[in-house]
C-alpha atoms as a PDB file:
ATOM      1  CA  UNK A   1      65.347  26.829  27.673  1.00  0.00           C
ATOM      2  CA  UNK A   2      62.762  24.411  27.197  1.00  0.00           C
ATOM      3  CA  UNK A   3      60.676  23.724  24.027  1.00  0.00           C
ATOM      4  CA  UNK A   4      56.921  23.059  24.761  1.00  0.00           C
ATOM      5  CA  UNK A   5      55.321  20.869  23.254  1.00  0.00           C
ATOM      6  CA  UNK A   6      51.401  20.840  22.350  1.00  0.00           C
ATOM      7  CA  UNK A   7      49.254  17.541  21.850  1.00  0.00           C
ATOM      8  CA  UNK A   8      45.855  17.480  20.584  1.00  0.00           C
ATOM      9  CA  UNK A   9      43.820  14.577  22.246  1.00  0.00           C
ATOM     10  CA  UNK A  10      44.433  11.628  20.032  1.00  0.00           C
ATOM     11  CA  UNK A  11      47.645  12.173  19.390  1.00  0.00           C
ATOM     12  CA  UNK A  12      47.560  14.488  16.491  1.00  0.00           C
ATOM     13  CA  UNK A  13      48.939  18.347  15.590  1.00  0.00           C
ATOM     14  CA  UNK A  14      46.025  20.630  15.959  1.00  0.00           C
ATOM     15  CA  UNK A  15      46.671  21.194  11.401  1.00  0.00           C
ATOM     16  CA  UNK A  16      43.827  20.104  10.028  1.00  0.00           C
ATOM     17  CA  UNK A  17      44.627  17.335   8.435  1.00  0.00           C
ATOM     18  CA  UNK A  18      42.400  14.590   9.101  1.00  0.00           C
ATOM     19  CA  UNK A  19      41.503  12.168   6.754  1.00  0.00           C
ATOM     20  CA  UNK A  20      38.169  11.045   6.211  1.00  0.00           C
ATOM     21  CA  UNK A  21      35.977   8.742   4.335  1.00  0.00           C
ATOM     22  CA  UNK A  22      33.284  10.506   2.432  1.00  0.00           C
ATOM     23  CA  UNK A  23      30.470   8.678   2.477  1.00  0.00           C
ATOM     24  CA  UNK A  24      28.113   8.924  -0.593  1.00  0.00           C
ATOM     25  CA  UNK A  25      24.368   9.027  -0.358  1.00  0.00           C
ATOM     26  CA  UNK A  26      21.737   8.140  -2.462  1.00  0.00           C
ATOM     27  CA  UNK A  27      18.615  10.041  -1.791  1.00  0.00           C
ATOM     28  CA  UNK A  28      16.024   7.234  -1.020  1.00  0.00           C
ATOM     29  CA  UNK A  29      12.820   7.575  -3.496  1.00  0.00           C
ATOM     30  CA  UNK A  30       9.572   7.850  -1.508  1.00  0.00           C
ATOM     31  CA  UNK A  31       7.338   4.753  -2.487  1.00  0.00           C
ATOM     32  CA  UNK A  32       3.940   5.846  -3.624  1.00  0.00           C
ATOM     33  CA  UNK A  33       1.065   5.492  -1.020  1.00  0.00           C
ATOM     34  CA  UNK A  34      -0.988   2.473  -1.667  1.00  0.00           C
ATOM     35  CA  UNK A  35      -4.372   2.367  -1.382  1.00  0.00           C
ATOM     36  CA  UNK A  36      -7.208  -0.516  -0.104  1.00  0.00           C
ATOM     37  CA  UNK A  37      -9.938  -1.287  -2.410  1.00  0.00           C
ATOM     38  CA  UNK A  38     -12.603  -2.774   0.089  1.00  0.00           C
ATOM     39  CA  UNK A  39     -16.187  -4.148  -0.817  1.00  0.00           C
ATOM     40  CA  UNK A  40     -19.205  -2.937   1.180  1.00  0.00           C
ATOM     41  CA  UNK A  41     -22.235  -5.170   1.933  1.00  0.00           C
ATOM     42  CA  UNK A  42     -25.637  -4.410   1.445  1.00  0.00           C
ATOM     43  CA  UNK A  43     -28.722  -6.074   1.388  1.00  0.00           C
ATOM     44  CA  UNK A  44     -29.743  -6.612  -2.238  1.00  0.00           C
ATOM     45  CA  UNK A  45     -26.745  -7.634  -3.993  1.00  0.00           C
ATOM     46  CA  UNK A  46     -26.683 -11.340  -4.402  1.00  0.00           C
ATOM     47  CA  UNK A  47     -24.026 -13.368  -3.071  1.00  0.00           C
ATOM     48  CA  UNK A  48     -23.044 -14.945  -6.201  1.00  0.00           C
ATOM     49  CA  UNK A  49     -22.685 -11.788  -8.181  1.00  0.00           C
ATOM     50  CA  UNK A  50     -20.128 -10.493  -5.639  1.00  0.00           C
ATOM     51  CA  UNK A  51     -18.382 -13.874  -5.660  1.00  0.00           C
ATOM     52  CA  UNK A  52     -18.378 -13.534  -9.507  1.00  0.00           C
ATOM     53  CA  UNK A  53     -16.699  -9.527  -8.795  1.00  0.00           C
ATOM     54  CA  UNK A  54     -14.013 -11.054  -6.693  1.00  0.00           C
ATOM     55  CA  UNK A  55     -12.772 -14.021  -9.716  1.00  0.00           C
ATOM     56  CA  UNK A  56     -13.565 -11.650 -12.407  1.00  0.00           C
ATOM     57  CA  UNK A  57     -11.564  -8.240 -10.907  1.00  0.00           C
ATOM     58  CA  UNK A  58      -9.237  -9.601  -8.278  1.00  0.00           C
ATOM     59  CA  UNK A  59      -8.070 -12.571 -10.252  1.00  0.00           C
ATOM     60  CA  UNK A  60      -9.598 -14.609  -7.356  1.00  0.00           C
ATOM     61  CA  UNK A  61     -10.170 -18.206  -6.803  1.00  0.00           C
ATOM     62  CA  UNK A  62     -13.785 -19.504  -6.461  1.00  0.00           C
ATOM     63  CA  UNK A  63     -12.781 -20.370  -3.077  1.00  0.00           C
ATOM     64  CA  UNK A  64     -10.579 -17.235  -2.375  1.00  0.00           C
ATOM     65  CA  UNK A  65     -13.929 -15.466  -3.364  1.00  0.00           C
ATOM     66  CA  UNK A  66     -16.512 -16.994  -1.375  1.00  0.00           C
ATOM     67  CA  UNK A  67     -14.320 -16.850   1.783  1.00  0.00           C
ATOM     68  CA  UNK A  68     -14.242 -13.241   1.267  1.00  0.00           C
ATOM     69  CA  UNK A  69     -17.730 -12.273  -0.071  1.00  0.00           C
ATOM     70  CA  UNK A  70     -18.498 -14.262   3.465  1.00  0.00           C
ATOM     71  CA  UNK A  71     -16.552 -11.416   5.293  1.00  0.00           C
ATOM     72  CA  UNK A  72     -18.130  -9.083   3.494  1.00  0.00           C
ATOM     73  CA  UNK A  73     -21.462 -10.147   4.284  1.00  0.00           C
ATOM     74  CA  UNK A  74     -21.012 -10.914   8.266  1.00  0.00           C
ATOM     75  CA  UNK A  75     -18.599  -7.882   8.893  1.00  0.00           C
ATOM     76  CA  UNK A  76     -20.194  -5.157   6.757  1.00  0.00           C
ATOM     77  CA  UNK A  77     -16.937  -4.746   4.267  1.00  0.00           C
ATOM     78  CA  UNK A  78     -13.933  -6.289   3.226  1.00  0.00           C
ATOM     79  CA  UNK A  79     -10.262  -5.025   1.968  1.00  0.00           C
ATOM     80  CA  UNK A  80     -10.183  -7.256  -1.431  1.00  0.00           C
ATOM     81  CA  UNK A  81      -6.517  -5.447  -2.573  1.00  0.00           C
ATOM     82  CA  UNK A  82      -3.998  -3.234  -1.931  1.00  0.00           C
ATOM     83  CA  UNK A  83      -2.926  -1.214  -5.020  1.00  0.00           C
ATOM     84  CA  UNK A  84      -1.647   1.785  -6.210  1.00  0.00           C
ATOM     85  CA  UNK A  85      -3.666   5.273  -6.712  1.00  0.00           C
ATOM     86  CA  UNK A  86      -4.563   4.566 -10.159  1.00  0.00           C
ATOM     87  CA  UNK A  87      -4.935   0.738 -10.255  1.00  0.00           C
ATOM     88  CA  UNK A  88      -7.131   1.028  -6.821  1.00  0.00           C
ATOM     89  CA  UNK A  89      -9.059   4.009  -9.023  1.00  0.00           C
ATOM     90  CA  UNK A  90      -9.920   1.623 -11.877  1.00  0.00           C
ATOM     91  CA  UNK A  91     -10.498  -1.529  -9.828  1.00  0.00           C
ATOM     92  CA  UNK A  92     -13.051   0.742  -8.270  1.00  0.00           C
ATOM     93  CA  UNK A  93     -14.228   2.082 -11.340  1.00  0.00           C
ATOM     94  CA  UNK A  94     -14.939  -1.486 -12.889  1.00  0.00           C
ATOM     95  CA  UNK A  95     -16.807  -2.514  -9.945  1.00  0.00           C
ATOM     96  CA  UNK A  96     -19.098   0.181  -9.782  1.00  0.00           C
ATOM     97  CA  UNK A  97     -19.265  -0.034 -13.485  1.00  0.00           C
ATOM     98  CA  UNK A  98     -20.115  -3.730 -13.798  1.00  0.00           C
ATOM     99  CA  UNK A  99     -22.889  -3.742 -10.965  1.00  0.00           C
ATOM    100  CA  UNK A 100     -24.397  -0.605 -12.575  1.00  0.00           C
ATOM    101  CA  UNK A 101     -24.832  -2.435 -15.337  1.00  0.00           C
ATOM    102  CA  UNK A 102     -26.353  -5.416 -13.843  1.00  0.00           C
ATOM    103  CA  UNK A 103     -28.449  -3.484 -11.493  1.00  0.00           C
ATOM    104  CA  UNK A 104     -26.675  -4.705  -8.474  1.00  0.00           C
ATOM    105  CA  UNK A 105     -26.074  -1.666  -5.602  1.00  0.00           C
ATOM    106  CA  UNK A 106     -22.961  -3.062  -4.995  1.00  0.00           C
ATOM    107  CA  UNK A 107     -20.552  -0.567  -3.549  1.00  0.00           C
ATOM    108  CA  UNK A 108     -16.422  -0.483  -3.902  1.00  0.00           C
ATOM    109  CA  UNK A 109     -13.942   2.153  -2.284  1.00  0.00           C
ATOM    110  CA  UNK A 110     -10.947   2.542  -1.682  1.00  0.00           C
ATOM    111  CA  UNK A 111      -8.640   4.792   0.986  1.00  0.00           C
ATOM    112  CA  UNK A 112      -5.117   5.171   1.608  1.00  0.00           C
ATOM    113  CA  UNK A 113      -3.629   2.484   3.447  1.00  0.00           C
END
């Protein structure tokens, strides 16, 4: 009499022994959305004031500045900073603030990037 004998592709005894290699997972953390703060142009605001906006909130250079109030002013707005909710909230708060307050209709918003 013959014995039969049984193999499992790969070579192995159908006994449920493999070994394996557990891998271990770290579950990623979602970055918060950032959001774009842009400057909008408009026709009474003087060019200098925004320029002064730019150095004074964006910790801009004078030339950093001009360059973009220039953008502004040819291309209607201008992304001046990407930041999270509540920085881009405040930047836009200070803005708006500080050309209330000079009587400038300067306008800053922000959306998700």
């Amino acid at each position: 009499m013959m014995a039969q004998v049984t193999m499992m592709a790969g070579g192995k005894d159908d006994d449920d022994s493999d070994v394996g290699i557990k891998l271990e997972t770290k579950p990623k953390t979602k970055k918060p959305p950032l959001y774009k703060v842009m400057i909008l142009n408009d026709d009474f605001t003087p060019m200098e004031f925004v320029v002064h906006v730019l150095e004074r909130f964006f910790g801009m250079s004078h030339a950093q500045a001009f360059e973009l109030m220039l953008t502004v002013h040819k291309k209607g707005l201008a992304v001046v900073g990407v930041y999270s909710h509540e920085i881009a909230e405040t930047k836009v708060a200070q803005v708006m603030d500080f050309a209330q307050r000079h009587q400038h209709p300067l306008q800053c918003t922000m959306e998700k990037e």
